[in-house]
Each structure stands twice: as structure tokens, then as C-alpha cells.
C-alpha atoms as a PDB file:
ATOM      1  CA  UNK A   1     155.325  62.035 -85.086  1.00  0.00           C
ATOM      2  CA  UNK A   2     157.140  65.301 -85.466  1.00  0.00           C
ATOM      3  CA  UNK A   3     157.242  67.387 -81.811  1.00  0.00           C
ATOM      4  CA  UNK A   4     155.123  70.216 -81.099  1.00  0.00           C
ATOM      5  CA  UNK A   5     156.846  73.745 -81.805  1.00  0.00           C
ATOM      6  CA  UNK A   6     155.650  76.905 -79.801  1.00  0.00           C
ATOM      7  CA  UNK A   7     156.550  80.627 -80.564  1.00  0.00           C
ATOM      8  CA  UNK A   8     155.507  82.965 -77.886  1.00  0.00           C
ATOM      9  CA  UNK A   9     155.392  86.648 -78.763  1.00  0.00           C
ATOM     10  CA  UNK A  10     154.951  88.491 -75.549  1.00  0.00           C
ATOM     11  CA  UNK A  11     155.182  92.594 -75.229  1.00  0.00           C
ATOM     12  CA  UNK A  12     155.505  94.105 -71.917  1.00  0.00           C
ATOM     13  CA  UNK A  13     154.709  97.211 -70.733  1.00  0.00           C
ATOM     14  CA  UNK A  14     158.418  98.494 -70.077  1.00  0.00           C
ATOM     15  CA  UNK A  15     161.997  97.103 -69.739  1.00  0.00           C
ATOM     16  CA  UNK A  16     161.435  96.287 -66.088  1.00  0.00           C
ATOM     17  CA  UNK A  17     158.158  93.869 -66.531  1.00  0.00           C
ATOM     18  CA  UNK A  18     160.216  92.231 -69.289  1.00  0.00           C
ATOM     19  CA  UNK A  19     163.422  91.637 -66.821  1.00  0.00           C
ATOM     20  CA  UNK A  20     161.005  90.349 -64.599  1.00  0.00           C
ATOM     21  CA  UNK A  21     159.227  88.377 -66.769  1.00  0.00           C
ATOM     22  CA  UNK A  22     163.280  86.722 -68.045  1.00  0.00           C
ATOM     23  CA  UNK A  23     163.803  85.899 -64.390  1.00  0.00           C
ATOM     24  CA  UNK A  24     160.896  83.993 -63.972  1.00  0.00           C
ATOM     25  CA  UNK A  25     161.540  82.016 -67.632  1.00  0.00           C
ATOM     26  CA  UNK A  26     165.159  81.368 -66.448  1.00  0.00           C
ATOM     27  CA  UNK A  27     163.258  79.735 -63.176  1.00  0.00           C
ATOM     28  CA  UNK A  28     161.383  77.338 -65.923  1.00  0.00           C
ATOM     29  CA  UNK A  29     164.480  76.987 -67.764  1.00  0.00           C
ATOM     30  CA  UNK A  30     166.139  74.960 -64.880  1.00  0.00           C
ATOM     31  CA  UNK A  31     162.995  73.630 -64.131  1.00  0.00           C
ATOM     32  CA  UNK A  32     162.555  71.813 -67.480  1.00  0.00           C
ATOM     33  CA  UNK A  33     166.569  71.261 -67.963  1.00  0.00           C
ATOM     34  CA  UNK A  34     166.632  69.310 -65.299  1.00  0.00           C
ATOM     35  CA  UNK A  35     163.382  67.576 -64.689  1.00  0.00           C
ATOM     36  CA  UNK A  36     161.381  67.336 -68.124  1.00  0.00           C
ATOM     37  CA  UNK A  37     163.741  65.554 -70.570  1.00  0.00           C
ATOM     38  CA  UNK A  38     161.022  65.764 -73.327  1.00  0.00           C
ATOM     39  CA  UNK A  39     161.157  69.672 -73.013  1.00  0.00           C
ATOM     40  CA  UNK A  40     163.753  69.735 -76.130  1.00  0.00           C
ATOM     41  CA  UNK A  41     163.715  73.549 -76.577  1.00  0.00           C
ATOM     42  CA  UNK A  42     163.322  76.543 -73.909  1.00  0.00           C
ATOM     43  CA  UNK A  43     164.451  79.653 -75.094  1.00  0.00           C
ATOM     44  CA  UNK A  44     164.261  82.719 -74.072  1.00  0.00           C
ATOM     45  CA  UNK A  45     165.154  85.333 -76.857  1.00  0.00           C
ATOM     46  CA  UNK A  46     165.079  89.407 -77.235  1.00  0.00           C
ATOM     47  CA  UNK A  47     164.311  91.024 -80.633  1.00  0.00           C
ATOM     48  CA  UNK A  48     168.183  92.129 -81.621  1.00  0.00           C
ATOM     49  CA  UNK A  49     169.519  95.831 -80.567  1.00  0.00           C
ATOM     50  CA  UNK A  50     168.176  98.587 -83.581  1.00  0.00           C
ATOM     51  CA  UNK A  51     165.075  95.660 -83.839  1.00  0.00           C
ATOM     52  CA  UNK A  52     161.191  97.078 -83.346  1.00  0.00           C
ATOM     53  CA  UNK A  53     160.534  96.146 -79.439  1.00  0.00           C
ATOM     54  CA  UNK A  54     164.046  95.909 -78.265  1.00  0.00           C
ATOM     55  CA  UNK A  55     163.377  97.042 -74.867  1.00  0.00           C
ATOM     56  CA  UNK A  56     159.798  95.627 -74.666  1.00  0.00           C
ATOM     57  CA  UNK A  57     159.215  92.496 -76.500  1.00  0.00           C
ATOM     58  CA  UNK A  58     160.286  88.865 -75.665  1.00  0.00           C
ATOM     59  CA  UNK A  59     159.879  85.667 -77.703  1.00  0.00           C
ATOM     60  CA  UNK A  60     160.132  82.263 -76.515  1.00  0.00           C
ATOM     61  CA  UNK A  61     161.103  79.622 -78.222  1.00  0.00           C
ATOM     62  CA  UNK A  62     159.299  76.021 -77.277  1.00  0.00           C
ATOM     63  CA  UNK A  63     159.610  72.500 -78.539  1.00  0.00           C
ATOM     64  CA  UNK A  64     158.022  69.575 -77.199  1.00  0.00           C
ATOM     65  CA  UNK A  65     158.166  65.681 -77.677  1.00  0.00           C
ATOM     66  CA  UNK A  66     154.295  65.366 -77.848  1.00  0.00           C
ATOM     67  CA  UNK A  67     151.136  66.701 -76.080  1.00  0.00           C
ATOM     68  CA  UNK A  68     151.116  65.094 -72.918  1.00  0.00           C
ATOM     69  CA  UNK A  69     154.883  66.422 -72.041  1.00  0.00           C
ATOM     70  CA  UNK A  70     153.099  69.617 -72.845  1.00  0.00           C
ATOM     71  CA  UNK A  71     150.604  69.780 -70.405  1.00  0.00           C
ATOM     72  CA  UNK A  72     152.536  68.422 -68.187  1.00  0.00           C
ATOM     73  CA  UNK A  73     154.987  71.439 -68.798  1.00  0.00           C
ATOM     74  CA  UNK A  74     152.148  73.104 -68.814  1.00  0.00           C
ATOM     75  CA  UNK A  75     150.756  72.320 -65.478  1.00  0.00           C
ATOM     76  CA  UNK A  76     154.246  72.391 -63.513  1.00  0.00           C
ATOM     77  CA  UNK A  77     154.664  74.956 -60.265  1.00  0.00           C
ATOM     78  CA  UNK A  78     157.238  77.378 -62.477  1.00  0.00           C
ATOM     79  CA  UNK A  79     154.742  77.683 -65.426  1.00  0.00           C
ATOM     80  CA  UNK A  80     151.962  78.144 -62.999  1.00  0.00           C
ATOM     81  CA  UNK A  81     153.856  80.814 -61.183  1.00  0.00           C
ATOM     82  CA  UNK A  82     154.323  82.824 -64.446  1.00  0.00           C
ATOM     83  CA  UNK A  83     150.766  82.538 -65.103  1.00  0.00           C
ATOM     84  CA  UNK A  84     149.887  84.080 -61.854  1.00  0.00           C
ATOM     85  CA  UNK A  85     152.510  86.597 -62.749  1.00  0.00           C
ATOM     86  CA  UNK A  86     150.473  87.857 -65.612  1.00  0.00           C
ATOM     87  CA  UNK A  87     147.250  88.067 -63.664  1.00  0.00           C
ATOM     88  CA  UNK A  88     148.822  90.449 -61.167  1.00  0.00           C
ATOM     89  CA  UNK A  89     148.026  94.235 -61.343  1.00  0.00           C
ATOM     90  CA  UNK A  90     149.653  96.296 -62.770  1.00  0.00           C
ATOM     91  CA  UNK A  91     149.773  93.726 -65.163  1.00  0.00           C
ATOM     92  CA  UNK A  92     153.414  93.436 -67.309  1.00  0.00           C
ATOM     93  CA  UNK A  93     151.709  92.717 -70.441  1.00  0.00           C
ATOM     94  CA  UNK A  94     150.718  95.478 -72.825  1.00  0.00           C
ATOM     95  CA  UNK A  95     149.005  93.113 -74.544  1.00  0.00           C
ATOM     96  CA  UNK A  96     147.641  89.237 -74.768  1.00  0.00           C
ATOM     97  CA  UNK A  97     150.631  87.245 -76.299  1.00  0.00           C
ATOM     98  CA  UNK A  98     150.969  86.038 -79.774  1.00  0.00           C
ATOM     99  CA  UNK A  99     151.301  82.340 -79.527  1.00  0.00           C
ATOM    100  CA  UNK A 100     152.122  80.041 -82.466  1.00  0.00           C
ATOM    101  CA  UNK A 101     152.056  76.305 -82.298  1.00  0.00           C
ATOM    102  CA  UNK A 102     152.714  74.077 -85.138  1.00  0.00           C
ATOM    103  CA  UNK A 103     154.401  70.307 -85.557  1.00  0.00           C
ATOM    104  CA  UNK A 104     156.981  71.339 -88.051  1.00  0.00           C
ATOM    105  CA  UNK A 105     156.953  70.180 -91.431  1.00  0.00           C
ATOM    106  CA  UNK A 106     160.504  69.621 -91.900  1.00  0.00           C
ATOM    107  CA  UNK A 107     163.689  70.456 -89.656  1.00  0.00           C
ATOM    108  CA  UNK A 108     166.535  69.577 -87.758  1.00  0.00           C
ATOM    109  CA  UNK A 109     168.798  70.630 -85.072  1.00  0.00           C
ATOM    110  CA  UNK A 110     172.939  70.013 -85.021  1.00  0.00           C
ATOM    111  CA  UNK A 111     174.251  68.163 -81.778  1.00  0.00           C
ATOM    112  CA  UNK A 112     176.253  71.254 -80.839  1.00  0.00           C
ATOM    113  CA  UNK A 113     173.521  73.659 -80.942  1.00  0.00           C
ATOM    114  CA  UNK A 114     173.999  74.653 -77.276  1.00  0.00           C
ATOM    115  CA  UNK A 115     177.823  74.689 -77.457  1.00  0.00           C
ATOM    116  CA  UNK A 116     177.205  77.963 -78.981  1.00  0.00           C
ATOM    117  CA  UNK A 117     177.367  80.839 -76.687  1.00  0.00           C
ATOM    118  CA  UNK A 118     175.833  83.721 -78.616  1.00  0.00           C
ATOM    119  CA  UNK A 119     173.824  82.115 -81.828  1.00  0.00           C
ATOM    120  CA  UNK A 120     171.975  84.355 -84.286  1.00  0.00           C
ATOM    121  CA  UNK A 121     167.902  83.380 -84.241  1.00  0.00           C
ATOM    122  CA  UNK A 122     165.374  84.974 -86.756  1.00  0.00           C
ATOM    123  CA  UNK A 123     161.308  84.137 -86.429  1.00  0.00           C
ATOM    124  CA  UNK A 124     160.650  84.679 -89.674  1.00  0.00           C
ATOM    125  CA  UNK A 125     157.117  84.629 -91.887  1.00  0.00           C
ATOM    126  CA  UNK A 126     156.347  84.451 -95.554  1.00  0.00           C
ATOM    127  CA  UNK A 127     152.315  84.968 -96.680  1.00  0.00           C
ATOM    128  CA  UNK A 128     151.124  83.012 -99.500  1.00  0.00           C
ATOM    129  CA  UNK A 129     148.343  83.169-101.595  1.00  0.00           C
ATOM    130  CA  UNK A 130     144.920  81.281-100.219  1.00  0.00           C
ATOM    131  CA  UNK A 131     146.050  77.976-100.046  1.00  0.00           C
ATOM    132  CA  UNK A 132     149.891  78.189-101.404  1.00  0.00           C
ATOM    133  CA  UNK A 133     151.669  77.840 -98.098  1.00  0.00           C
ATOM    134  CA  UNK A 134     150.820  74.038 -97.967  1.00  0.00           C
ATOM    135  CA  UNK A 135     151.906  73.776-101.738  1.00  0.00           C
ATOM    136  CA  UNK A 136     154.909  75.283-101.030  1.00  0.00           C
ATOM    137  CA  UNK A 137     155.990  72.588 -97.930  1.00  0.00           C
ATOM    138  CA  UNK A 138     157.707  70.087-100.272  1.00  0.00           C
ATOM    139  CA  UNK A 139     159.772  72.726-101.525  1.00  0.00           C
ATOM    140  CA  UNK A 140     161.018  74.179 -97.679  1.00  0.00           C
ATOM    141  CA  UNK A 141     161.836  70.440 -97.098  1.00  0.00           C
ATOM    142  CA  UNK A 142     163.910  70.159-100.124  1.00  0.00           C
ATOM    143  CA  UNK A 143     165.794  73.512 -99.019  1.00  0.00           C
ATOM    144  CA  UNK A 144     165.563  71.830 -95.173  1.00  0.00           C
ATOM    145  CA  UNK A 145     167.780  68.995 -96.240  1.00  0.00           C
ATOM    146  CA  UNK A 146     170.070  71.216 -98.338  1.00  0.00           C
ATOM    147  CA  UNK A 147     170.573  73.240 -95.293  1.00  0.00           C
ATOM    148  CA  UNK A 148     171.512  70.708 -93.076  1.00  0.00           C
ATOM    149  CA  UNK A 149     173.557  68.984 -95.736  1.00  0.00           C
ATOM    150  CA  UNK A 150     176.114  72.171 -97.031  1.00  0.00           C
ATOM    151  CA  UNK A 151     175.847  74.229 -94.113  1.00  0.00           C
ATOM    152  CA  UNK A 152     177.454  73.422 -90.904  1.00  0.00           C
ATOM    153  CA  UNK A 153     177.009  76.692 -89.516  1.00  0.00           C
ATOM    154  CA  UNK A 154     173.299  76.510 -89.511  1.00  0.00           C
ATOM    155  CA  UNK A 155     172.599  74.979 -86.082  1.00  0.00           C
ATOM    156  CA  UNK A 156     168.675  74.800 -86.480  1.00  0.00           C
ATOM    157  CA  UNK A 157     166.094  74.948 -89.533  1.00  0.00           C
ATOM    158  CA  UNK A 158     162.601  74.398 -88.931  1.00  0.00           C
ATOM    159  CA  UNK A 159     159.678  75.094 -91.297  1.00  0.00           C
ATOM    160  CA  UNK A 160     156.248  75.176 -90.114  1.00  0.00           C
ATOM    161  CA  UNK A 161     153.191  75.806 -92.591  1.00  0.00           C
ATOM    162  CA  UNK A 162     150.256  77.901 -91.208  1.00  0.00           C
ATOM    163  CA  UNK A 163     147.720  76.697 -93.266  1.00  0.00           C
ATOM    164  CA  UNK A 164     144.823  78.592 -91.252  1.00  0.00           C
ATOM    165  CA  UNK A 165     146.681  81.695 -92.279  1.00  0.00           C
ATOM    166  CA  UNK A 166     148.384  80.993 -95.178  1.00  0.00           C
ATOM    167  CA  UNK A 167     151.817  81.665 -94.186  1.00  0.00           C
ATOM    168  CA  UNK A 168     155.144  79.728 -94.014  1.00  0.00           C
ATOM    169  CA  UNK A 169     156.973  80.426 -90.621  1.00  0.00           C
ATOM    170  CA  UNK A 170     160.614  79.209 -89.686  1.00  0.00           C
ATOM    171  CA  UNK A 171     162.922  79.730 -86.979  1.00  0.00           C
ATOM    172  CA  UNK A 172     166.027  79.507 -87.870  1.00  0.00           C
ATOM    173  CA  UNK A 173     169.478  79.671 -85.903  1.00  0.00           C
ATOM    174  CA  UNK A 174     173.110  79.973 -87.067  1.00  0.00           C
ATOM    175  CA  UNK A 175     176.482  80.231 -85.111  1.00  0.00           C
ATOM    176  CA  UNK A 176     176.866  83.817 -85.958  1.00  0.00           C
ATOM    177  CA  UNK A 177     174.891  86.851 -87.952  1.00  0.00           C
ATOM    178  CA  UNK A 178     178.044  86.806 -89.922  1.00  0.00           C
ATOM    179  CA  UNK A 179     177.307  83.211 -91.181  1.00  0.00           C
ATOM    180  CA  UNK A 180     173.545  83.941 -92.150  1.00  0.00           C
ATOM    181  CA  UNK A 181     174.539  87.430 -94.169  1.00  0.00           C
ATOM    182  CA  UNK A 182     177.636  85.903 -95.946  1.00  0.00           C
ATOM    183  CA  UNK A 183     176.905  82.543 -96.407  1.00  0.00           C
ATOM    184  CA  UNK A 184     173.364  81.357 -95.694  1.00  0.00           C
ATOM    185  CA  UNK A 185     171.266  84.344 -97.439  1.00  0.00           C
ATOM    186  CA  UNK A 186     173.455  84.603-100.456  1.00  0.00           C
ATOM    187  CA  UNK A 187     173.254  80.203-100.708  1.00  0.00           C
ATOM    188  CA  UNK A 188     172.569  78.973-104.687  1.00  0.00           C
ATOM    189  CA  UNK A 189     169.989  76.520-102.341  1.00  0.00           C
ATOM    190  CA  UNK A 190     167.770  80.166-101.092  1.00  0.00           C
ATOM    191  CA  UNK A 191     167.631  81.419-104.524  1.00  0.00           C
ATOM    192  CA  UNK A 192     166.319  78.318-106.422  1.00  0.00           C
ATOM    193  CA  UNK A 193     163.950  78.101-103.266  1.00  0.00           C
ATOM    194  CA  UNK A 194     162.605  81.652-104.163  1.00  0.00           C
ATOM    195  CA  UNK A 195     162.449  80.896-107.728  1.00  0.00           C
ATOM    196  CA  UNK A 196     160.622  77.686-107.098  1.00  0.00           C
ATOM    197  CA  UNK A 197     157.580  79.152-105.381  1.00  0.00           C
ATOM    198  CA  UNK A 198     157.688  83.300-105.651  1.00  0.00           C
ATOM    199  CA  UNK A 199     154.777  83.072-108.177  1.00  0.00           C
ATOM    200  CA  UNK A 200     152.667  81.794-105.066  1.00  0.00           C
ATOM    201  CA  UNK A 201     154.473  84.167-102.114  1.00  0.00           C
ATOM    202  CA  UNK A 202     152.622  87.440-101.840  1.00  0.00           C
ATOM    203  CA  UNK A 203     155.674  89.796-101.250  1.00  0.00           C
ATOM    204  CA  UNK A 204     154.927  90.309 -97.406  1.00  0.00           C
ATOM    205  CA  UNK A 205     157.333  88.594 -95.193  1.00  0.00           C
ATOM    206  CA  UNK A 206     158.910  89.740 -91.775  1.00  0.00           C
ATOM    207  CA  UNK A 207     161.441  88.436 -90.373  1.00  0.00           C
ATOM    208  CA  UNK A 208     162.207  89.319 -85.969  1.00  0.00           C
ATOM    209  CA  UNK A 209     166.189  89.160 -85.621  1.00  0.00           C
ATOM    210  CA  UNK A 210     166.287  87.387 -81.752  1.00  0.00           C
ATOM    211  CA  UNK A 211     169.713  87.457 -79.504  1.00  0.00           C
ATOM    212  CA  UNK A 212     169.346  84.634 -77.213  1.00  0.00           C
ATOM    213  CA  UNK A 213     169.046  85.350 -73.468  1.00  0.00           C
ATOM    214  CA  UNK A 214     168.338  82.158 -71.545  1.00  0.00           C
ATOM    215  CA  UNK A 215     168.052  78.733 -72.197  1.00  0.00           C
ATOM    216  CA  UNK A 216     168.492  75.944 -74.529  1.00  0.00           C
ATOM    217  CA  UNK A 217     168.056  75.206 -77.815  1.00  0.00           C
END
């Protein structure tokens, strides 16, 4: 069975909550590094300098081998301790986080992924028409394999269908932004993709540019 992936979109209520908020997630980080080997993702990312929320926002970036190493995760003394963070007043949220949790449809991750010291991570999401996103999977796992098969300088591809909502989101990572603008977005595979399915995309799609800050991927 595929693992369980988990985008958390949190927005605090200035810089300051947020670096406090990072120093508690790098606490989990080594927590889960060394202690919870089925905690295969734990990133801790920062919407890119010019990006909306760049002094605010956070997004983590969560993968797990299967429920119960999520709850244990879940239940651990570091996770618990952020918890209690958020109850405290002031509170550092703004507002309750966004949370997306999906087993991907298709994906993979390269064997060097964490060899790379500053990789280039987008959370991005395409609507579709009532019913289209799940129509569209096959399609995302042809341009999944494609990916992993031309492009060395992708590090991560995984496609996740929100049915509920009809949308297609991925999170993506690449060695550089330099190798997503020149070589990834302008790849024959993203235009037949496109092509493929555009009659069932509704034209609204937004796409967070994320500069890693803690963790592994």
C-alpha cells in the first residue's frame, strides 16, 4: 500500500511565532530521524523570498509508511509539545492550519534526495471539473514515470488526487530552480500532459514555491 502523504499549511501571526514554531519542528526532526524509521519525510519548508507569506507561513512536508507509524508519530513527546505550543496564549497561529493528507497516486523519490543541500520544492494544485481529477490520475502516472525516467534532476514527484475537492495536488522537488525553469517546465513530457487532460482542468491552479529549512526528504 502506498504511504500516507501530509501537507501542513500553517500561518503564524509574525516572523517570531514562525521561528519558534521551526525550532520546535527541528526538535521533531531529530526526534523522528533517529527514532521512527517509518517517518520517511519531515520537512520543514518556507514559501520562497518575493512568495505570498514569506515571513509568516510555513509548510510541512510529511510522509508516512502507514497509519499506525502515524499515530504513533502522532502521539510522541515532541509532537505533543508542539501541540501544547499552539494552545498557548497568545497563540502563534493566525489561523487553524490547512492540512492535506492523501496516499499518493503515483511517485517516487531518488536515493540522493537528501544529498542535496538547497533543493527547489513547489506544493502545487490543479482544479478539475466535478469528477475529472480522478480521470485525470492515469495520465499524472504516465508523466510520473516519464519524470523519473528522463530527468535526473527531479529528486521527488508525487501526485495525489483530491477527489473530495476535485483537484490534483503534487509536491514536487528538483536539485535546483534552475533545473525546474529550464528543463523540467519546458519538458515535451509536461506539454503532452497538458494537452492530454486541459479539456477537463478548469484554468485555476497555484502553485507555493518552498525553500527548504529543516529536515529530510
Amino acid at each position: 500500500m502506498a504511504p500516507i502523504i501530509v501537507i501542513g499549511h500553517l500561518k503564524a501571526t509574525n516572523a517570531d511565532a514562525r521561528d519558534k514554531m521551526i525550532a520546535i519542528f527541528n526538535t521533531i526532526v531529530e526526534y523522528s530521524r533517529s527514532r521512527e524509521p517509518g517517518v520517511t519525510k519531515y520537512c520543514i519548508t518556507i514559501p520562497q523570498t518575493g512568495e505570498s507569506g514569506e515571513d509568516t507561513d510555513l509548510l510541512m512536508i510529511e510522509e508516512y509508511a502507514d497509519e499506525d507509524v502515524q499515530n504513533a508519530h502522532i502521539s510522541s513527546g515532541p509532537v505533543q509539545r508542539l501541540l501544547s505550543f499552539f494552545q498557548e496564549a497568545p497563540g502563534p497561529l493566525a489561523s487553524p492550519p490547512e492540512v492535506y493528507q492523501f496516499r499518493p497516486s503515483a511517485s517516487f523519490t531518488r536515493s540522493n534526495i537528501n544529498e542535496i543541500a538547497d533543493p527547489f520544492i513547489i506544493f502545487a494544485s490543479s482544479a478539475y471539473n466535478p469528477g475529472k481529477s480522478t480521470a485525470a490520475v492515469p495520465g499524472w502516472a504516465d508523466l510520473v514515470s516519464a519524470v523519473e525516467a528522463t530527468e535526473a534532476g527531479t529528486l521527488s514527484y508525487n501526485v495525489m488526487d483530491d477527489s473530495e475537492k476535485s483537484f490534483i495536488r503534487i509536491v514536487e522537488v528538483y536539485e535546483s530552480k534552475g533545473f525546474f525553469y529550464e528543463k523540467h517546465e519546458k519538458s515535451p513530457t509536461i506539454a503532452a500532459n497538458q494537452a492530454e487532460d486541459g479539456e477537463w482542468r478548469t484554468g485555476e491552479r497555484v502553485a507555493i514555491l518552498l525553500k527548504m529549512v529543516g529536515g529530510y526528504l
